[in-house]
C-alpha atoms as a PDB file:
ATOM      1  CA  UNK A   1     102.270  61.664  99.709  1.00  0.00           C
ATOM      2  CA  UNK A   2     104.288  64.875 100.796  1.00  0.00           C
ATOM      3  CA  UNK A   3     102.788  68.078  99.737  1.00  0.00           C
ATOM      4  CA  UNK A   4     104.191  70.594  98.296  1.00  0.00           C
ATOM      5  CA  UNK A   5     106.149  73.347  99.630  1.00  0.00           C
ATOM      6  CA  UNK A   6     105.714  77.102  99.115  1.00  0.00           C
ATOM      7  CA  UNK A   7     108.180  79.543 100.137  1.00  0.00           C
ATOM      8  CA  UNK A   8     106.169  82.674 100.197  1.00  0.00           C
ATOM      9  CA  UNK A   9     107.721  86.026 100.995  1.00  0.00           C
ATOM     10  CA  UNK A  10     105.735  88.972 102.502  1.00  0.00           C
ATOM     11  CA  UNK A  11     107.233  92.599 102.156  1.00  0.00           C
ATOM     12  CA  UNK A  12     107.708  94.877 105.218  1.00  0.00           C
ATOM     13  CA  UNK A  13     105.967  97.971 103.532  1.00  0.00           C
ATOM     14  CA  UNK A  14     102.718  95.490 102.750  1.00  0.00           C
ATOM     15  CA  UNK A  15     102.280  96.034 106.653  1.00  0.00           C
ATOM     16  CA  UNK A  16     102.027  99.927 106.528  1.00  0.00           C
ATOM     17  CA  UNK A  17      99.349 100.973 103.893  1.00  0.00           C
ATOM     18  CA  UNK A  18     100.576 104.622 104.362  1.00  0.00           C
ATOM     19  CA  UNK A  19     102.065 107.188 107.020  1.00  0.00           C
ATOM     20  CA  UNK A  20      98.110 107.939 108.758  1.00  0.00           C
ATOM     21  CA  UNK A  21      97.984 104.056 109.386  1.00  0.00           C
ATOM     22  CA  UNK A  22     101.498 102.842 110.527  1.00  0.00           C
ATOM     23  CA  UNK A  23     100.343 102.421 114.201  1.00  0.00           C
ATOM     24  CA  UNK A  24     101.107  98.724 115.607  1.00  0.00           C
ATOM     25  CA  UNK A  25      97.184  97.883 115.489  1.00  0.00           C
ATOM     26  CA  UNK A  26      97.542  99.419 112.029  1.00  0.00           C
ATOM     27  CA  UNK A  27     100.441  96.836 110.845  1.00  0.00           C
ATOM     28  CA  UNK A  28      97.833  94.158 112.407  1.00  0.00           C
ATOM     29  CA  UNK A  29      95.529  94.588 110.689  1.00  0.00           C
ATOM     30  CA  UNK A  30      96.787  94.570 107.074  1.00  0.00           C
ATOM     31  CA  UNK A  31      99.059  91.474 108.576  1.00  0.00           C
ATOM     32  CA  UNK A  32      95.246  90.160 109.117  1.00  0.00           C
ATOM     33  CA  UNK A  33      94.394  90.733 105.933  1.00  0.00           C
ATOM     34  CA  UNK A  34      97.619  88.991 104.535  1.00  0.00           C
ATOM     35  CA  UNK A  35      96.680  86.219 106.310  1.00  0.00           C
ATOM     36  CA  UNK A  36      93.197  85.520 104.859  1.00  0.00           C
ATOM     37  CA  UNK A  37      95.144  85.162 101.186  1.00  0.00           C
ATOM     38  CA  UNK A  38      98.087  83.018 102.626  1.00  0.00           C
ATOM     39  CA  UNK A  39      95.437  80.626 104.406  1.00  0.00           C
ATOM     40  CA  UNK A  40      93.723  80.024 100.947  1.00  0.00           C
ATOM     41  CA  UNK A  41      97.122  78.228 100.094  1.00  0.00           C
ATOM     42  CA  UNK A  42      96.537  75.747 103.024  1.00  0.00           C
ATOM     43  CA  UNK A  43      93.493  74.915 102.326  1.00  0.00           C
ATOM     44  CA  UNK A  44      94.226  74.234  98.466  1.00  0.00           C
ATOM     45  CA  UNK A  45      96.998  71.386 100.023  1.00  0.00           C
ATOM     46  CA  UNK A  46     100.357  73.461 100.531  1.00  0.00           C
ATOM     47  CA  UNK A  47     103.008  73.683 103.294  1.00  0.00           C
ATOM     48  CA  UNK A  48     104.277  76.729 104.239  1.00  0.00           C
ATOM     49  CA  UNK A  49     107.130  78.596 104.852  1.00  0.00           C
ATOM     50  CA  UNK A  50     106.217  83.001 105.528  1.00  0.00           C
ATOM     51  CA  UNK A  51     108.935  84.865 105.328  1.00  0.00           C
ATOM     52  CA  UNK A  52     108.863  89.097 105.265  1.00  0.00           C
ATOM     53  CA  UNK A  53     110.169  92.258 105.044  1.00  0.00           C
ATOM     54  CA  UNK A  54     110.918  94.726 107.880  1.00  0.00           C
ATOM     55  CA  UNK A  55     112.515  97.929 106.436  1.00  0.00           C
ATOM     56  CA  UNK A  56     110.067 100.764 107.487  1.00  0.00           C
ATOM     57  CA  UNK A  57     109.635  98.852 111.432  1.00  0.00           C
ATOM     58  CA  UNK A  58     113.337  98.616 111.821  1.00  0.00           C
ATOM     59  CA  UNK A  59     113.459 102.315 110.808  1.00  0.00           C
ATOM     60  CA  UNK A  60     110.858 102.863 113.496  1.00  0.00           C
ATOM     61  CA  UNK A  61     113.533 101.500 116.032  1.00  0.00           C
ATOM     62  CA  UNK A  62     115.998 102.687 114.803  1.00  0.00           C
ATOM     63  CA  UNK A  63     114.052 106.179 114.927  1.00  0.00           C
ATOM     64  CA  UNK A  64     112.876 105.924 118.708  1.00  0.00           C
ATOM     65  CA  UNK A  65     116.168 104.414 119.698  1.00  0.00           C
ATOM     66  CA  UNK A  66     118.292 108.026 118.211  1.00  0.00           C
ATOM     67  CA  UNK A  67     115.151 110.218 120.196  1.00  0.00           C
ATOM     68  CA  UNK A  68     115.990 108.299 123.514  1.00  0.00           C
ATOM     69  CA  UNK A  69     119.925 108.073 123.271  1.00  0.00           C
ATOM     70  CA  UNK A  70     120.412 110.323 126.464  1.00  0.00           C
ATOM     71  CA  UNK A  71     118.157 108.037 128.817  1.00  0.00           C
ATOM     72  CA  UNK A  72     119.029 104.255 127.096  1.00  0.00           C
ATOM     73  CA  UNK A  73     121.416 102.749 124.851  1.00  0.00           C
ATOM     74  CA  UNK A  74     121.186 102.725 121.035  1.00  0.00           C
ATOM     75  CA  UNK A  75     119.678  99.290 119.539  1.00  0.00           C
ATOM     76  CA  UNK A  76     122.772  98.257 117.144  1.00  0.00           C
ATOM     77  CA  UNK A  77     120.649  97.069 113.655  1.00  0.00           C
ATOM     78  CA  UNK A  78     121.614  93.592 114.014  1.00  0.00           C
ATOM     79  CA  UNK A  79     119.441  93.742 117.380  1.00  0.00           C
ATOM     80  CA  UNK A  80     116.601  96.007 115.823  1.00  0.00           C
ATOM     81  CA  UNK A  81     116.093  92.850 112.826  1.00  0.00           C
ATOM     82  CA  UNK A  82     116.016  90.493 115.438  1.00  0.00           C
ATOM     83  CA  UNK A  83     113.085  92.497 117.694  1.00  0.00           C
ATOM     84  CA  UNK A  84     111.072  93.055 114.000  1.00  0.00           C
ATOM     85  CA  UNK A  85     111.496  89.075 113.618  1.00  0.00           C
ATOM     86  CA  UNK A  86     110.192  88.416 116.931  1.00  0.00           C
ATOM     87  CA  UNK A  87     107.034  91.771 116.971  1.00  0.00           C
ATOM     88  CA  UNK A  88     106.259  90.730 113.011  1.00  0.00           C
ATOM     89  CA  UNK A  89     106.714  87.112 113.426  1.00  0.00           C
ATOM     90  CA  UNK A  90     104.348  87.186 116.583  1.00  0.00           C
ATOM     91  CA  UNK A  91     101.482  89.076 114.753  1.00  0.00           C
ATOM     92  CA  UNK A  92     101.656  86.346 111.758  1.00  0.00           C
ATOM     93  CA  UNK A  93     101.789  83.953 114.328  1.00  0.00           C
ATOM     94  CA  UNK A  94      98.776  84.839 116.364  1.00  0.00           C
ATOM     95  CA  UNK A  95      96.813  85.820 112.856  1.00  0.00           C
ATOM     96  CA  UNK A  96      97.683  82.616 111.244  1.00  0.00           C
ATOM     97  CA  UNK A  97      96.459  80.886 114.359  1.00  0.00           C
ATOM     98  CA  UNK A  98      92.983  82.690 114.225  1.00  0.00           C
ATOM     99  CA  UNK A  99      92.741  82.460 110.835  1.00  0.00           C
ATOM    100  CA  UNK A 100      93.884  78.694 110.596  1.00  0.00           C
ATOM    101  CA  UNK A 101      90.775  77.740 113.750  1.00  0.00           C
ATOM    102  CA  UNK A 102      88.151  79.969 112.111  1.00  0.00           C
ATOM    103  CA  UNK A 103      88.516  77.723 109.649  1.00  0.00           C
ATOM    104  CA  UNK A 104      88.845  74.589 111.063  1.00  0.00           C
ATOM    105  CA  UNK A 105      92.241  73.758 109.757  1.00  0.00           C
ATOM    106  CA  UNK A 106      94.354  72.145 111.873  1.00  0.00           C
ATOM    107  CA  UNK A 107      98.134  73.270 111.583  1.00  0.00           C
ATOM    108  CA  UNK A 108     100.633  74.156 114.307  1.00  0.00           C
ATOM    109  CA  UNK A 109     102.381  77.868 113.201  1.00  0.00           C
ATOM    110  CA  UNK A 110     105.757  78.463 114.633  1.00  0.00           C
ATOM    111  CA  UNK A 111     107.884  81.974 114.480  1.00  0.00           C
ATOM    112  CA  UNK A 112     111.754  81.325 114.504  1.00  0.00           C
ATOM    113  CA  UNK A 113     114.475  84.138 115.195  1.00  0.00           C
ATOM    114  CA  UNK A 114     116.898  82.751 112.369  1.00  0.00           C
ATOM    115  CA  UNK A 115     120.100  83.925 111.251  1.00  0.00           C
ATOM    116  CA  UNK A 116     121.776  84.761 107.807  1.00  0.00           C
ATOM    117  CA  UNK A 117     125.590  84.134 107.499  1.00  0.00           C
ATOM    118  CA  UNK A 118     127.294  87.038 104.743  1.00  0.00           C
ATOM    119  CA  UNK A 119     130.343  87.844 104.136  1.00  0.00           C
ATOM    120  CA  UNK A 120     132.451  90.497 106.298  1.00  0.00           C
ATOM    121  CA  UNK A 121     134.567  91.531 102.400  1.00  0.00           C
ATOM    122  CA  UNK A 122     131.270  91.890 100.870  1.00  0.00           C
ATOM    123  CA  UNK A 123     131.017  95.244  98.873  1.00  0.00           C
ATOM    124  CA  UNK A 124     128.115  96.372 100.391  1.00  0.00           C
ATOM    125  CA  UNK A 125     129.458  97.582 103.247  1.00  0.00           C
ATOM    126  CA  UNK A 126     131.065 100.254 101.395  1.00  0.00           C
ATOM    127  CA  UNK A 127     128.309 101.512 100.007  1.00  0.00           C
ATOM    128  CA  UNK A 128     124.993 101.546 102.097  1.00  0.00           C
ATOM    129  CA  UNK A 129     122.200 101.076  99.118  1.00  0.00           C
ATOM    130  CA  UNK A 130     119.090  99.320 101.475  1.00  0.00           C
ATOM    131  CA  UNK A 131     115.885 101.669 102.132  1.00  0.00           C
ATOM    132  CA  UNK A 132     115.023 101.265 105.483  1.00  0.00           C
ATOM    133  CA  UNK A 133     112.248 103.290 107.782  1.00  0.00           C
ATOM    134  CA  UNK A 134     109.613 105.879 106.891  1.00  0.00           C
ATOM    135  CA  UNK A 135     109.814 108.182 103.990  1.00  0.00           C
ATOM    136  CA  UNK A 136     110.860 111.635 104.349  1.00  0.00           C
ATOM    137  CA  UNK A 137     110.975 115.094 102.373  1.00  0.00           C
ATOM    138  CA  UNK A 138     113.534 115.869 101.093  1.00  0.00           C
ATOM    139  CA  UNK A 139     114.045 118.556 103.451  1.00  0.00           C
ATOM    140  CA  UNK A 140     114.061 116.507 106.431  1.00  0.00           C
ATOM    141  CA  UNK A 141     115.978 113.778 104.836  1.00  0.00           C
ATOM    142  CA  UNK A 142     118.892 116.196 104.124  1.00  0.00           C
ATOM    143  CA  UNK A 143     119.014 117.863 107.981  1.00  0.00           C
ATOM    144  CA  UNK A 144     118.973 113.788 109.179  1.00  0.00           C
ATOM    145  CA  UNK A 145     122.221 113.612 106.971  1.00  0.00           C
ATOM    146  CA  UNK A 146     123.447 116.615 108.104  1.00  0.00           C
ATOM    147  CA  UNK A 147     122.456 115.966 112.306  1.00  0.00           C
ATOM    148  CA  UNK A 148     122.941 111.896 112.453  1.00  0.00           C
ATOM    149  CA  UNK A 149     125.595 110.969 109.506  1.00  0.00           C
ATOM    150  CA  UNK A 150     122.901 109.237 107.420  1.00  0.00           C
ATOM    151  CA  UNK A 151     122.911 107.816 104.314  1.00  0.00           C
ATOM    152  CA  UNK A 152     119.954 108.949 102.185  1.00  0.00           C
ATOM    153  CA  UNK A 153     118.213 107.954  99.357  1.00  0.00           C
ATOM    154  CA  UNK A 154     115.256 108.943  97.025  1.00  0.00           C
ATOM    155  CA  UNK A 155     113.807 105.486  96.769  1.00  0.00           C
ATOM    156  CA  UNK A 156     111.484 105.293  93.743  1.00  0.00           C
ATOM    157  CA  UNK A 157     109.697 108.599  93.568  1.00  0.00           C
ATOM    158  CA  UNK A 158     108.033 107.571  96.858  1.00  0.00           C
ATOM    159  CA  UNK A 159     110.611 109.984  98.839  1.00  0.00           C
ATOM    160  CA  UNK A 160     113.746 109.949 100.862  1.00  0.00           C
ATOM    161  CA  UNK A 161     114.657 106.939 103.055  1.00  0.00           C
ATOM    162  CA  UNK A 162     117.681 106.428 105.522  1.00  0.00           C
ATOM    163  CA  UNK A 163     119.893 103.739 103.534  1.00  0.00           C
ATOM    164  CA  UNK A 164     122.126 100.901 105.291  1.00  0.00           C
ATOM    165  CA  UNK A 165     124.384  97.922 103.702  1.00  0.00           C
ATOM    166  CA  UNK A 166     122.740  95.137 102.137  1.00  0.00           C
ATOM    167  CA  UNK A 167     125.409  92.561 101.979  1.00  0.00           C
ATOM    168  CA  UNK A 168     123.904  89.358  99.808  1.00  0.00           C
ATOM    169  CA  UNK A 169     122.977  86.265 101.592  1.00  0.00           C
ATOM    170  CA  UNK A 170     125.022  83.262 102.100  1.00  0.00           C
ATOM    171  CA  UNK A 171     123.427  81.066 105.017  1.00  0.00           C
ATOM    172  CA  UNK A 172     120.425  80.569 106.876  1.00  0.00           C
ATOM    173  CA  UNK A 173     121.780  79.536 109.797  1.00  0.00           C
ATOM    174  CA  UNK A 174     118.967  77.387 111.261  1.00  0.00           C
ATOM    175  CA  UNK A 175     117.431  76.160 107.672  1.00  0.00           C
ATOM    176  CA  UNK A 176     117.526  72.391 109.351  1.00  0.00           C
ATOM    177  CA  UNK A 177     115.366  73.437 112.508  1.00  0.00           C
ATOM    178  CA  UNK A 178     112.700  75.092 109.677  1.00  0.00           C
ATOM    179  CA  UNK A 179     113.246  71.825 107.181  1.00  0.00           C
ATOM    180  CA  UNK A 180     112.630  69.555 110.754  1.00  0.00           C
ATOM    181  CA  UNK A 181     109.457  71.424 111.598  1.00  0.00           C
ATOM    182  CA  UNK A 182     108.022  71.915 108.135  1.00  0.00           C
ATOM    183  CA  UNK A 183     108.213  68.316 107.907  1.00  0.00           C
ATOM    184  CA  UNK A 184     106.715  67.897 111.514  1.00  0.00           C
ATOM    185  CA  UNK A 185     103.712  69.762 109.609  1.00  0.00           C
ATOM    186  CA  UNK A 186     104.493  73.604 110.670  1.00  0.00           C
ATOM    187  CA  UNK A 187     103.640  77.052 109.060  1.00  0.00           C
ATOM    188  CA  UNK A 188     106.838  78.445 109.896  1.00  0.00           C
ATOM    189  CA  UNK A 189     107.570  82.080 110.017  1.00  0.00           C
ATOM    190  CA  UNK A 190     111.638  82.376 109.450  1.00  0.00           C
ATOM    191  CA  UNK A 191     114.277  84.539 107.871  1.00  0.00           C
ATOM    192  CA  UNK A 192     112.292  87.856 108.642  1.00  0.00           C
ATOM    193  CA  UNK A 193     114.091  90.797 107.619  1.00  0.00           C
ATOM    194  CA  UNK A 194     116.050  88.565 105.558  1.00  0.00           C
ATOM    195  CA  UNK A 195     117.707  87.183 108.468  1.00  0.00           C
ATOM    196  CA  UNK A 196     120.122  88.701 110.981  1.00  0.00           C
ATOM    197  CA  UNK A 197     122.952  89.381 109.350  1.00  0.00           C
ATOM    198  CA  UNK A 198     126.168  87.689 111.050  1.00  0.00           C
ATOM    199  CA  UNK A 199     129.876  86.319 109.839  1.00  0.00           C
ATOM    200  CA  UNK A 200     131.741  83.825 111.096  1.00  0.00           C
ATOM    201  CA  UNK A 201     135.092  85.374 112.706  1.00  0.00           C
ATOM    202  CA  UNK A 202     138.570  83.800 112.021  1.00  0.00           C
ATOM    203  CA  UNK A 203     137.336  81.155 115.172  1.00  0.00           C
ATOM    204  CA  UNK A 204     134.073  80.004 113.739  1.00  0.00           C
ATOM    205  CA  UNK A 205     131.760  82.258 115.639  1.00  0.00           C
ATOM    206  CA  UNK A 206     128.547  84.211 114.572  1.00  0.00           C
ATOM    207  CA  UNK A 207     129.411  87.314 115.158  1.00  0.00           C
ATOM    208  CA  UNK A 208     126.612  90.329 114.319  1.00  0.00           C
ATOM    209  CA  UNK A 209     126.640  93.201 111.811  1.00  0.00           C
ATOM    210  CA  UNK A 210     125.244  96.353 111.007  1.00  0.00           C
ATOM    211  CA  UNK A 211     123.375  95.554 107.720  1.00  0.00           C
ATOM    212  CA  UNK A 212     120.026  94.107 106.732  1.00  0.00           C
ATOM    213  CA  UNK A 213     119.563  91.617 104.456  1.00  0.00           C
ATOM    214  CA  UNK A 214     117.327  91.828 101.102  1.00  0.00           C
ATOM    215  CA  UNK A 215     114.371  89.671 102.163  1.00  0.00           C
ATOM    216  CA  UNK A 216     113.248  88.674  98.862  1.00  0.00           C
ATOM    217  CA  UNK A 217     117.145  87.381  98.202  1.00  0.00           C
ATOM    218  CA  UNK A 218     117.259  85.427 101.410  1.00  0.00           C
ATOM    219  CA  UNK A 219     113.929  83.872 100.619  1.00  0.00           C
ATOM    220  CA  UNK A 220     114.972  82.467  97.270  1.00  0.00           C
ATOM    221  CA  UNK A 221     117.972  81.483  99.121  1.00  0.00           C
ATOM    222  CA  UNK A 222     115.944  79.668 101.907  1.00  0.00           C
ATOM    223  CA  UNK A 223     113.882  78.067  99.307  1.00  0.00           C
ATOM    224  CA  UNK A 224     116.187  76.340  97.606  1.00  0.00           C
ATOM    225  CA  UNK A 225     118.027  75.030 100.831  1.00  0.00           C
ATOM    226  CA  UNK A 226     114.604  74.086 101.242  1.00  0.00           C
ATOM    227  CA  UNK A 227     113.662  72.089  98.005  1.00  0.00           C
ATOM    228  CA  UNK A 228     110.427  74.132  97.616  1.00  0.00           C
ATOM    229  CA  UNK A 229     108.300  74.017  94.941  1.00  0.00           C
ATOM    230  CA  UNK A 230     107.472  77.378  94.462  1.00  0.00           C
ATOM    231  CA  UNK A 231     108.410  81.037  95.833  1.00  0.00           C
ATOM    232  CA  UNK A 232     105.784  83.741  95.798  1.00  0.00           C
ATOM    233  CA  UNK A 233     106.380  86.934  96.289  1.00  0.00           C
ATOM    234  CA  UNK A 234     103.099  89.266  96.985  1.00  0.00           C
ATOM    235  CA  UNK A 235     103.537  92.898  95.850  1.00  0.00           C
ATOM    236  CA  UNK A 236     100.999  95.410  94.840  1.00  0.00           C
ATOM    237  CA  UNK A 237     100.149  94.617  91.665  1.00  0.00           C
ATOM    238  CA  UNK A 238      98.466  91.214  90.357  1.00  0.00           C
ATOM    239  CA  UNK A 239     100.704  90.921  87.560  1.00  0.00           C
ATOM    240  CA  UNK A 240     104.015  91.904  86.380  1.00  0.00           C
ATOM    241  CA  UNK A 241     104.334  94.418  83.671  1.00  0.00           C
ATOM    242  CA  UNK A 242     106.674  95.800  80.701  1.00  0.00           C
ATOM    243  CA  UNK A 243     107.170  99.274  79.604  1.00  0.00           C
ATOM    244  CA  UNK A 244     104.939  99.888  82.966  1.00  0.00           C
ATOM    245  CA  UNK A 245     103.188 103.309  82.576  1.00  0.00           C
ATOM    246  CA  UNK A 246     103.215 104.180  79.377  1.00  0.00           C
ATOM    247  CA  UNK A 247     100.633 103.679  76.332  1.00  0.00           C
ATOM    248  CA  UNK A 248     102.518 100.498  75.641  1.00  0.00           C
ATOM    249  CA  UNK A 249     102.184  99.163  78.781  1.00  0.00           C
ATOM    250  CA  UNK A 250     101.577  95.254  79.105  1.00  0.00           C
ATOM    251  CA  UNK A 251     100.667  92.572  81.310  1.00  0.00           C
ATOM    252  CA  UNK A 252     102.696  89.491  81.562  1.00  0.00           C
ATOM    253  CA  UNK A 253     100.874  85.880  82.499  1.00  0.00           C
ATOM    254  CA  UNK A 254     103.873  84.026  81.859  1.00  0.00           C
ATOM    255  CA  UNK A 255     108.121  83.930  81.670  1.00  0.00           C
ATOM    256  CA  UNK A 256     110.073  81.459  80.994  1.00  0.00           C
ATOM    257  CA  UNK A 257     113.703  81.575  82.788  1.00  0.00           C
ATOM    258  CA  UNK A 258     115.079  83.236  79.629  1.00  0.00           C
ATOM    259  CA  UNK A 259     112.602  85.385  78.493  1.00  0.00           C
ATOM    260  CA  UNK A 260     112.945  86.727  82.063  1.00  0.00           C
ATOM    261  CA  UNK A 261     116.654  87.602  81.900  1.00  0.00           C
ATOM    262  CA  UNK A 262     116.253  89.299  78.499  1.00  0.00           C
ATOM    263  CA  UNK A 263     113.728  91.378  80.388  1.00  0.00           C
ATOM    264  CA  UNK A 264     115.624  92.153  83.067  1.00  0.00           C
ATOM    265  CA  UNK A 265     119.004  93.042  80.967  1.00  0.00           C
ATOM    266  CA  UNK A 266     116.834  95.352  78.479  1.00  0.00           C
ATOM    267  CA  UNK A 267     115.853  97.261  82.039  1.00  0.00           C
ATOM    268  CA  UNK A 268     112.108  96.355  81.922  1.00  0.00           C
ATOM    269  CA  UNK A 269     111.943  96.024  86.017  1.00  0.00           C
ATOM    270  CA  UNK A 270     112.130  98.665  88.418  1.00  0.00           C
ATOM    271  CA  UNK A 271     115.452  99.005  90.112  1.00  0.00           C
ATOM    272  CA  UNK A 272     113.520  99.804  93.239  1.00  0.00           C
ATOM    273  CA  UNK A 273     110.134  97.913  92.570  1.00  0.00           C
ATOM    274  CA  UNK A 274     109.853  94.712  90.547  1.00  0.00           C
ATOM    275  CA  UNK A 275     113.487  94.065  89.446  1.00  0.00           C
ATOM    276  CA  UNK A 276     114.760  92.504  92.645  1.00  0.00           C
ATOM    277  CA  UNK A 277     112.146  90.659  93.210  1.00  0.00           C
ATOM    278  CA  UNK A 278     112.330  88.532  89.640  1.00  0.00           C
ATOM    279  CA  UNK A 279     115.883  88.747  90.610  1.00  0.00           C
ATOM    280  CA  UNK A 280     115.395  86.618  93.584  1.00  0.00           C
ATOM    281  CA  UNK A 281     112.746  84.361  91.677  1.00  0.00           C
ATOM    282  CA  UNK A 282     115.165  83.808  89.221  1.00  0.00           C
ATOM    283  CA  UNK A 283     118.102  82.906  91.827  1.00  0.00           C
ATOM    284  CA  UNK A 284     115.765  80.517  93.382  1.00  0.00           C
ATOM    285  CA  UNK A 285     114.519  78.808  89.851  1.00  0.00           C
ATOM    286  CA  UNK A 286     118.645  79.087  88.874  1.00  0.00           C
ATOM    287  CA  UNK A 287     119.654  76.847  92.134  1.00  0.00           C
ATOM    288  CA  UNK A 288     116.332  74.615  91.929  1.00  0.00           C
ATOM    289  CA  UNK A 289     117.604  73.732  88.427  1.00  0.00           C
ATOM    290  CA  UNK A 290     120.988  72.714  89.864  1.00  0.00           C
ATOM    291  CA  UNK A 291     119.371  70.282  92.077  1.00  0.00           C
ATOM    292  CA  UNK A 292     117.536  68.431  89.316  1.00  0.00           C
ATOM    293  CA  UNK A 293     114.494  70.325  90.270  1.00  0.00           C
ATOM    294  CA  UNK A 294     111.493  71.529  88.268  1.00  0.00           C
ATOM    295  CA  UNK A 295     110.050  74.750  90.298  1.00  0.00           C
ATOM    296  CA  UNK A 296     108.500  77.743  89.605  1.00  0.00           C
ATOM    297  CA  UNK A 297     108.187  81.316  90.485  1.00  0.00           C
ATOM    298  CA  UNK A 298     105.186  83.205  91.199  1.00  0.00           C
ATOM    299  CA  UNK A 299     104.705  87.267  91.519  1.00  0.00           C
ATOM    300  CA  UNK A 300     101.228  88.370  92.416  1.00  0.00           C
ATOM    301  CA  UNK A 301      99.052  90.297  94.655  1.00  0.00           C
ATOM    302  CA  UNK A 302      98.068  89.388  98.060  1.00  0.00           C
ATOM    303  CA  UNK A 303      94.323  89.253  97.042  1.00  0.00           C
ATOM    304  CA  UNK A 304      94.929  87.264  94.116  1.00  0.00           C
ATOM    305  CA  UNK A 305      97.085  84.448  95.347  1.00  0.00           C
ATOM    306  CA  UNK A 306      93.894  82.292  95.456  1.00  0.00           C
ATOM    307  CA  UNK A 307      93.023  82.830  91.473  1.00  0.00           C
ATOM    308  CA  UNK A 308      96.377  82.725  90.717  1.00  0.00           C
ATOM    309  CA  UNK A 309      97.200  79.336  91.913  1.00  0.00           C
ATOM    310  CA  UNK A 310      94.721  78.075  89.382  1.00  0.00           C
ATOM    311  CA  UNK A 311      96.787  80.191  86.684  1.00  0.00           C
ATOM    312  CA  UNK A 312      94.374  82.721  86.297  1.00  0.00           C
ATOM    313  CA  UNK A 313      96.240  85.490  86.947  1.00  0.00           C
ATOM    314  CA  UNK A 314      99.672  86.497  88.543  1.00  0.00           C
ATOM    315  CA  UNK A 315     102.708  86.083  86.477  1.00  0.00           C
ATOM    316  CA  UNK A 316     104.406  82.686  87.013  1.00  0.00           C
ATOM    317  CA  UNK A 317     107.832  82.447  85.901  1.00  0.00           C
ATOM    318  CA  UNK A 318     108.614  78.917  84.723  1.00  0.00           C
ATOM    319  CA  UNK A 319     111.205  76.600  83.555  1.00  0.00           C
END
């Protein structure tokens, strides 16, 4: 009997608790800590596809890359996603591994560079709306406009970020080679960043571009290509909230499909926060549907993944 199939999507800024602990050891050891709560899910009989975010570590290249332009050529941001997928994917990896052997669970884990085709007309590209990198002051953020020709943001009362297009997902490129090796019993880390972002030029060929990809989109995206059974996206709080802080403030357990999009059109998720991410849930439960397939959604901490799986907390949004 197959098991089932989890799609579960990490975010970049999970990896950087705040700006005193950003350090690489830093980003390995909450990635350590991530792993503990993913592992639970092999153990209670899932397969696994990780998946993550990369916007402040691609800022961080982006960053040193501007400091050393008069010694060494500038990393293009197609090339910086693609050395986040290989540095993130490689500290899952060798976690997972660890992880996986301390406790006795045998399970090969595999990191793949992978691809995201979008399209070159997309309306993104004319207006740069993705947060990437550290957070600034506003006073700094405004002299990086001024110095580099940045785009800059305020990105949900958390300060200014540097902001890049985020063109919406089409393709994973290599979802066969991560269907082949989830069947061939793999933890596969793919689609980090939400993919490199390419097109396909008038002759067929991938070519790179200068965006990056919303993560928690191309996940949904992956997971249906997939036929997964469930996407979970870890964030910081255990459960998903309306009218969040104020006195009428309340938790939610459950959402059905519709109840979710009546939520979402009254403006009950944060535009920065929680809103794309039952976006993408909803994307992925949307397409499941199409294929005749009852799946579910699941938004949660990383520390309660465990409890939640036995629907005792989290907020699972169902059919």
């Amino acid at each position: 009997m197959n098991k089932p199939l989890a799609v579960v999507a990490v975010g970049g800024n999970a990896l950087i608790q705040d700006d005193r602990r950003n350090s690489i050891s830093d980003q390995y050891e909450a990635v350590m800590e991530s792993v503990k709560h993913i592992t639970d899910m092999v153990e209670a009989g899932w397969d696994l596809v990780l998946t993550h975010g990369n916007g402040p570590q691609v800022g961080f290249i982006l960053r040193r890359s501007e400091l050393a332009s008069s010694e060494v050529s500038p990393v293009p941001l197609d090339y910086a996603v693609g050395d986040t997928q290989g540095a993130i994917g490689y500290m899952f990896q060798k976690a997972l591994h660890n992880e996986l052997a301390r406790r006795s669970l045998h399970k090969p884990v595999a990191a793949l560079i992978t691809q995201t085709r979008v399209s070159q007309h997309d309306d993104a590209f004319a207006n740069p709306s993705k947060p990437i990198g550290a957070f600034l002051d506003e006073h700094t953020a405004r002299e990086r406009q001024q110095q580099l020709g940045w785009t800059m943001m305020e990105d949900a009362g958390r300060g200014w970020r540097r902001t890049v297009p985020s063109p919406r997902p089409l393709e994973i490129i290599e979802r066969d080679t991560i269907a082949q090796l989830v069947r061939q019993g793999y933890i596969v880390i793919a689609c980090g960043g939400g993919g490199i972002p390419v097109i396909r030029d008038a002759h067929h060929q991938l070519q790179g571009v200068e965006a990056v990809i919303d993560k928690d989109l191309a996940s949904a995206l992956l997971a249906s290509q997939l036929g997964a059974d469930l996407l979970v996206i870890p964030t910081g709080v255990e459960k998903v909230a309306i009218n969040f802080g104020t006195p009428q403030q309340q938790w939610l357990e459950t959402l059905s499909i519709a109840q979710a999009e009546k939520l979402l059109q009254e403006g009950q998720f944060g535009v920065g926060s929680m809103q794309p991410k039952v976006e993408a849930i909803l994307d992925f439960m949307n397409a499941s549907r199409q294929q005749g397939k009852n799946a579910s959604g699941l938004i949660t901490s990383p520390q309660a993944i465990k409890s939640a799986l036995d629907h005792q907390n989290g907020t699972w949004i169902t059919l």
